[in-house]
N, C-alpha and C. Protein backbone atom coordinates (compact mmCIF):
# COMPACT_ATOMS: atom_id res chain seq x y z
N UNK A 1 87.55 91.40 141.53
CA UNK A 1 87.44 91.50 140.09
C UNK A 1 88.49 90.60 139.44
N UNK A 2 87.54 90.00 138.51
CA UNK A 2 89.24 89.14 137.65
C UNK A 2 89.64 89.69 136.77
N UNK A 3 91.34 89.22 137.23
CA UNK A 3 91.99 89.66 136.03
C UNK A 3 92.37 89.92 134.04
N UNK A 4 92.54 90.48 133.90
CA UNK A 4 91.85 90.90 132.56
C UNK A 4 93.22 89.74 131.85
N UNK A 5 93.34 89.03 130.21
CA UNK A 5 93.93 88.38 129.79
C UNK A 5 95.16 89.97 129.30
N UNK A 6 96.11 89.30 128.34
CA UNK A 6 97.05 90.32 128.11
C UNK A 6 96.24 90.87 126.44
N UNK A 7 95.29 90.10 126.00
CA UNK A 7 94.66 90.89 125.07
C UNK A 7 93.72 92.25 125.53
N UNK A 8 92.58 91.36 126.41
CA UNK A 8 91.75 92.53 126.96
C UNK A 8 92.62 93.72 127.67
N UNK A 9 93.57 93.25 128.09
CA UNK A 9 94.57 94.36 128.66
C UNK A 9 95.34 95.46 127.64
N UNK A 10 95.33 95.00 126.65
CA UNK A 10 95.88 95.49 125.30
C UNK A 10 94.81 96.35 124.84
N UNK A 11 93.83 95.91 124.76
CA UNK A 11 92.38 96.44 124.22
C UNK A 11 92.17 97.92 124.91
N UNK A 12 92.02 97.67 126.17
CA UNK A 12 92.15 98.45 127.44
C UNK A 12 93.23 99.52 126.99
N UNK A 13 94.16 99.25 126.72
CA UNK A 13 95.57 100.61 127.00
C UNK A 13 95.66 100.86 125.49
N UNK A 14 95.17 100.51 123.98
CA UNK A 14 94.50 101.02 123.27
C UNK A 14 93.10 101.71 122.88
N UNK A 15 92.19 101.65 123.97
CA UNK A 15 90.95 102.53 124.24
C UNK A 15 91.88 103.72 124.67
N UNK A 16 92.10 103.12 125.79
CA UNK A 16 92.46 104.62 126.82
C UNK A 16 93.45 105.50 125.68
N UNK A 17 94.14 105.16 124.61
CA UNK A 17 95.27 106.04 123.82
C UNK A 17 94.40 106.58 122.57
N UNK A 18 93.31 105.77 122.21
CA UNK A 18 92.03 106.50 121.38
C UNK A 18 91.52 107.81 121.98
N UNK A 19 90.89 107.49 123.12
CA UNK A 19 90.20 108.15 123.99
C UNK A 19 91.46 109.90 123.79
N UNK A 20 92.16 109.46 124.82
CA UNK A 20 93.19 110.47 125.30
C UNK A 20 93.38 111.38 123.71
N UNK A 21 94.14 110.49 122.70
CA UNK A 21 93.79 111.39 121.28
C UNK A 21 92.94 112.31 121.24
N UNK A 22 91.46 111.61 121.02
CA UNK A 22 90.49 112.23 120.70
C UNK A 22 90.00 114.01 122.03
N UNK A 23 90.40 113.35 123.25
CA UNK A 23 90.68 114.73 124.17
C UNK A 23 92.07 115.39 124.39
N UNK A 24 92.35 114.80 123.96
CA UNK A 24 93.55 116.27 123.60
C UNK A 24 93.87 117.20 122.09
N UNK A 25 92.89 116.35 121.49
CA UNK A 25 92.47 117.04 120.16
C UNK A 25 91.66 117.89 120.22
N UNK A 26 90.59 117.47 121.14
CA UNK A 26 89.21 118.94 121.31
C UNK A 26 89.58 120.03 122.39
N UNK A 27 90.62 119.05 123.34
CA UNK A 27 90.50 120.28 124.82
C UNK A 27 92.17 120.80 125.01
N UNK A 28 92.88 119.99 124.06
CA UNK A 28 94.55 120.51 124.53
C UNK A 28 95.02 119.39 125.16
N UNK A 29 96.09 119.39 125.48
CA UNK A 29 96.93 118.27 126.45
C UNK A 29 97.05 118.67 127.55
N UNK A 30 97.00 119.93 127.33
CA UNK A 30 97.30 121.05 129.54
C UNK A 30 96.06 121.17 129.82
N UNK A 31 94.86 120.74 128.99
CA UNK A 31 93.70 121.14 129.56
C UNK A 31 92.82 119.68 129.89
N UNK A 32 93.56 118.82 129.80
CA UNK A 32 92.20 117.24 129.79
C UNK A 32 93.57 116.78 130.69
N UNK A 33 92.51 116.48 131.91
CA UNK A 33 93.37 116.02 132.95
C UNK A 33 93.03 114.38 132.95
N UNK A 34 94.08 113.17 133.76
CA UNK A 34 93.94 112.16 133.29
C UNK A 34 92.49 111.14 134.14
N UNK A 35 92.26 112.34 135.03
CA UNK A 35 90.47 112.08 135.24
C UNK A 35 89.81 111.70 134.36
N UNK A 36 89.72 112.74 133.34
CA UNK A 36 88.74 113.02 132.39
C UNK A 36 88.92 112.10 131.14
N UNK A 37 90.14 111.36 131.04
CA UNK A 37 90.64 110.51 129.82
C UNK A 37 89.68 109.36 130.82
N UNK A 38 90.57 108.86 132.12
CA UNK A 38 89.65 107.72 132.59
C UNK A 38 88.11 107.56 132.36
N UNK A 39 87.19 108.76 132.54
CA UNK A 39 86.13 108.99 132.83
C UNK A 39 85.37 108.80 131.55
N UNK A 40 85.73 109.61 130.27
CA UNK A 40 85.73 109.25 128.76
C UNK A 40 85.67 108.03 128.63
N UNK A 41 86.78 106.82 128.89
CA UNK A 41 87.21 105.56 128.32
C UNK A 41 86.72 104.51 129.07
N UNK A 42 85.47 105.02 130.16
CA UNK A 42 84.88 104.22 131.19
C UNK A 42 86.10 103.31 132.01
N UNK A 43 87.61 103.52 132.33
CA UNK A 43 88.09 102.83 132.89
C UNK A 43 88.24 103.98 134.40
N UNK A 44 89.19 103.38 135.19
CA UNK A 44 89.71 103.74 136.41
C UNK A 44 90.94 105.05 136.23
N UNK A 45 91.08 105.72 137.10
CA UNK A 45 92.66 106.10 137.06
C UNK A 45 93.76 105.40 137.19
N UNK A 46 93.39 104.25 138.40
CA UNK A 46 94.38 103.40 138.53
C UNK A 46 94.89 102.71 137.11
N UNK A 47 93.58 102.60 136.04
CA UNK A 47 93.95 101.61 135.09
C UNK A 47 94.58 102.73 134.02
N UNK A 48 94.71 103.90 134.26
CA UNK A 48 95.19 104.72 132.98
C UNK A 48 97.08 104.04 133.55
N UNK A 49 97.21 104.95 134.95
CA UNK A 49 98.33 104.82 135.27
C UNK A 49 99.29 103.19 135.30
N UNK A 50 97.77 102.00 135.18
CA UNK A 50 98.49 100.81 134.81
C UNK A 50 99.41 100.58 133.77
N UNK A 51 98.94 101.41 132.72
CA UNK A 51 99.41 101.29 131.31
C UNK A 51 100.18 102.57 130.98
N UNK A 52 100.41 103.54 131.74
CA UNK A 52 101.84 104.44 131.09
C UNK A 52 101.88 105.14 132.77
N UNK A 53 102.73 105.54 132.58
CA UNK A 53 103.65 106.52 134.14
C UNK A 53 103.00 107.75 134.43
N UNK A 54 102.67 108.33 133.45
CA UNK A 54 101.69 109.79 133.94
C UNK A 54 101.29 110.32 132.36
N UNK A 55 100.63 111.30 132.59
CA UNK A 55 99.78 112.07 131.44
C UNK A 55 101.05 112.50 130.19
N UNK A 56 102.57 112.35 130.79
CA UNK A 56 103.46 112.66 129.61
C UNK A 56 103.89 111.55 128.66
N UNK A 57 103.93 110.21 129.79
CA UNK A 57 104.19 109.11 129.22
C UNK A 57 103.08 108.96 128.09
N UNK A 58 101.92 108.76 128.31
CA UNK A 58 100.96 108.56 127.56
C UNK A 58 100.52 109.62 126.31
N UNK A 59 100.92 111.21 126.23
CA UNK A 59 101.31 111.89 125.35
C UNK A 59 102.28 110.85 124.46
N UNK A 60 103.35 111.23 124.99
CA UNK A 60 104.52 110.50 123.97
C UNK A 60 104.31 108.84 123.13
N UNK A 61 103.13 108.29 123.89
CA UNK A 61 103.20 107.22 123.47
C UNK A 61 102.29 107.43 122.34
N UNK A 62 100.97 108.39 122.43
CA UNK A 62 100.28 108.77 121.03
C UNK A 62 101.38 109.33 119.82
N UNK A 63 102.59 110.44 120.44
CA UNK A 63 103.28 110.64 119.52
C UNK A 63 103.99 109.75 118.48
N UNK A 64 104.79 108.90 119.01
CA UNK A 64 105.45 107.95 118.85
C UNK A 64 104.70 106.88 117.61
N UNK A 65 103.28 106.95 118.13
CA UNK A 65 102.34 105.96 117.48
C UNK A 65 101.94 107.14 115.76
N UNK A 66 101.52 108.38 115.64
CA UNK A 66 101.48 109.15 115.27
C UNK A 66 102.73 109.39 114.04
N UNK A 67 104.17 109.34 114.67
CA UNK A 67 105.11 109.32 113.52
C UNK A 67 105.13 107.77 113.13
N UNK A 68 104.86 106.99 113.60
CA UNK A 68 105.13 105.27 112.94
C UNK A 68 103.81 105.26 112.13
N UNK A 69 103.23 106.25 112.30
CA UNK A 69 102.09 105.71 111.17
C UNK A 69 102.56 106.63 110.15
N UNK A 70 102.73 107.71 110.26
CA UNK A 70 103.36 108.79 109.05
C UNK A 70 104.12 107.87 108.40
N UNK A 71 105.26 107.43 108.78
CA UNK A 71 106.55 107.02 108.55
C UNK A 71 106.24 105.71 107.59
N UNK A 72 105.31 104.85 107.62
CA UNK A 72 105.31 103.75 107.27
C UNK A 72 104.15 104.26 106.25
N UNK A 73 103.37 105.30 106.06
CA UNK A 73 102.93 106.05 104.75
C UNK A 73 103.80 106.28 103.91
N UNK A 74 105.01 107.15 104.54
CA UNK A 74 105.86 107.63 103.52
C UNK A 74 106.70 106.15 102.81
N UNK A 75 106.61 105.61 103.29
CA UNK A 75 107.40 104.16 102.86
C UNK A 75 106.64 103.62 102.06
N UNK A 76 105.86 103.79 101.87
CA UNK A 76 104.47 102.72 101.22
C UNK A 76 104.67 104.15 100.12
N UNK A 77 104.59 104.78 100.23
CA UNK A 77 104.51 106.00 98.93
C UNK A 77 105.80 105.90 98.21
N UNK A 78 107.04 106.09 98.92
CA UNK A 78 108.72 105.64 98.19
C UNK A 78 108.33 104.37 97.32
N UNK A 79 107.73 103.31 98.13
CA UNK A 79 107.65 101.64 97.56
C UNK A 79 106.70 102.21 95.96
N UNK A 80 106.01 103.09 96.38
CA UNK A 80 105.16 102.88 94.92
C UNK A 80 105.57 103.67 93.61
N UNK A 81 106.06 104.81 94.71
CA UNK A 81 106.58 106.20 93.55
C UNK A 81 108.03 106.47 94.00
N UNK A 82 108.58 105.61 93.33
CA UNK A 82 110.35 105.85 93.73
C UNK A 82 111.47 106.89 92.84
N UNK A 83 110.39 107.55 91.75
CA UNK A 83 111.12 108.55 91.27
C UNK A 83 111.11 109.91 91.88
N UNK A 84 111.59 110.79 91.08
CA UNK A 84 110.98 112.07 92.03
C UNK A 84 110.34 112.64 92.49
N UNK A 85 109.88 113.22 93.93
CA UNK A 85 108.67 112.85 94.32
C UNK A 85 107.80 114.18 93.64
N UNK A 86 108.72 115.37 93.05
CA UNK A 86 108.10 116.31 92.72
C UNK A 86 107.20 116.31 91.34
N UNK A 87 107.97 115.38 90.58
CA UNK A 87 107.19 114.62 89.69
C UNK A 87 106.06 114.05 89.56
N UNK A 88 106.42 113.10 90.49
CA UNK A 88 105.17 112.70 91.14
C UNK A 88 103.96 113.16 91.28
N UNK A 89 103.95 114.28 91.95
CA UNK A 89 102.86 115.16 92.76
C UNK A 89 102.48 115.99 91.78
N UNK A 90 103.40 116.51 90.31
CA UNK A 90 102.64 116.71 89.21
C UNK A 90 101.83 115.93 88.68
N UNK A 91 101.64 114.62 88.26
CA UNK A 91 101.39 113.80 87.69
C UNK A 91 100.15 113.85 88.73
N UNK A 92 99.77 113.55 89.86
CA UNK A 92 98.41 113.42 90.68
C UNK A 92 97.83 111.85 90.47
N UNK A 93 97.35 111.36 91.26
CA UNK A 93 96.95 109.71 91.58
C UNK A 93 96.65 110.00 92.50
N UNK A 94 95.74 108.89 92.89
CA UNK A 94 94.70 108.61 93.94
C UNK A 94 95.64 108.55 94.99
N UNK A 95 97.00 108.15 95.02
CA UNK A 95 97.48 107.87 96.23
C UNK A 95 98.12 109.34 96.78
N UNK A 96 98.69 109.91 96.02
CA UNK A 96 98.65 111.71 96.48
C UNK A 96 97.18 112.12 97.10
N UNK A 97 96.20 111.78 96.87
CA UNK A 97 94.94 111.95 97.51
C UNK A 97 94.90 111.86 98.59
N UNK A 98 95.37 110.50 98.74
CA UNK A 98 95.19 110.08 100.04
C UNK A 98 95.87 110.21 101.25
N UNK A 99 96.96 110.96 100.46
CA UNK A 99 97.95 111.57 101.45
C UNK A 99 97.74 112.99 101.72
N UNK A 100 96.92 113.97 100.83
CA UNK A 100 96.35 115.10 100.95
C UNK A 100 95.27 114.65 102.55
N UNK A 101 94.72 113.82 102.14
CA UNK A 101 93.27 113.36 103.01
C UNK A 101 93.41 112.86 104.43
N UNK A 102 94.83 112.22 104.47
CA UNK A 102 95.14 111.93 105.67
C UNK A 102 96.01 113.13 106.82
N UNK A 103 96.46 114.03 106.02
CA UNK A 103 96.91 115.09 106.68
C UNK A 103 95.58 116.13 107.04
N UNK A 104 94.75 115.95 105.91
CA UNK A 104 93.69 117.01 106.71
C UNK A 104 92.38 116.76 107.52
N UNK A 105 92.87 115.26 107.54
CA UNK A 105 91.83 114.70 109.10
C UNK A 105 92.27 115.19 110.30
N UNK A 106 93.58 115.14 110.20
CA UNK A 106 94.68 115.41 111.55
C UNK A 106 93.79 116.35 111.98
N UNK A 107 93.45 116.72 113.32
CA UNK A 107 92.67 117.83 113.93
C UNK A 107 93.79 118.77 114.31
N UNK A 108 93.55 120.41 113.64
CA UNK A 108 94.50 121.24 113.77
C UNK A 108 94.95 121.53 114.55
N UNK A 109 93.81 121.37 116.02
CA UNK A 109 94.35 121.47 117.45
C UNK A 109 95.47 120.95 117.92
N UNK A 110 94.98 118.89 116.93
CA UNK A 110 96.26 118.19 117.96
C UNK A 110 97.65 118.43 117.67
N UNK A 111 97.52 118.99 115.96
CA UNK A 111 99.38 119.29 115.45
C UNK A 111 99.31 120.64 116.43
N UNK A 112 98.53 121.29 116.64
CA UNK A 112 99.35 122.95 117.49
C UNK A 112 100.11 121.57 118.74
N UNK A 113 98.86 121.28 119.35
CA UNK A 113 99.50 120.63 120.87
C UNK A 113 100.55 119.89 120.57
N UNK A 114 101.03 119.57 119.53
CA UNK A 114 102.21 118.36 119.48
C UNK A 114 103.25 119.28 119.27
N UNK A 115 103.21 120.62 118.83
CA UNK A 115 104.60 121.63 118.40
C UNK A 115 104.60 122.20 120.22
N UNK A 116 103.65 122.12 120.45
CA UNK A 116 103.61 122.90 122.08
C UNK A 116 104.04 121.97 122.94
N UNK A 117 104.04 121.16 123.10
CA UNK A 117 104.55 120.00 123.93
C UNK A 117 105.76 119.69 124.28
């Protein structure tokens, strides 16, 4: 088999961190073994374990990805609304919306599994 470029390889260990999300959102993190992420993401085991050290590494790396996206919301919200934020959230705008909207996509499962972890 040939070797994959460092994009398709990128592509690859961003499926597999979609994938893994999306099953540890429906089944838990103690319950979706890294079979079942491979098996989901049509890759190998070998190729999960290419791209992180075991089923914790690859937890932490959704986490990690998870607060840098929060984090760079809340920054983009400071950048726009730099007064008080309680103010703010009286006043109501589309962009309080969207911060209502993005917290209640979060699947309730995956915040339990991320306090359990």
């Amino acid at each position: 088999m040939a070797r994959k470029t460092k994009q398709e390889a990128q592509e690859t260990r961003q499926h597999i961190l979609d994938v893994a999300l999306r099953l540890f959102s429906q089944q838990g993190v103690s319950s979706t073994s890294l079979g079942e992420i491979a098996k989901a993401a049509g890759v190998t085991r070998g190729a999960i374990y290419w791209h992180f050290k075991d089923k914790s590494d690859l937890f932490s790396e959704i986490w990690e990805l998870s607060e840098s996206n929060i984090g760079e919301l809340e920054l983009e919200y400071q950048a726009k609304f730099p007064g008080d934020p309680l103010s703010v959230l009286r006043e109501g705008n589309d962009s309080n919306l969207l911060i209502v909207f993005y917290v209640q996509i979060m699947p309730d499962d995956f915040v339990m599994q991320l306090h359990r972890f």
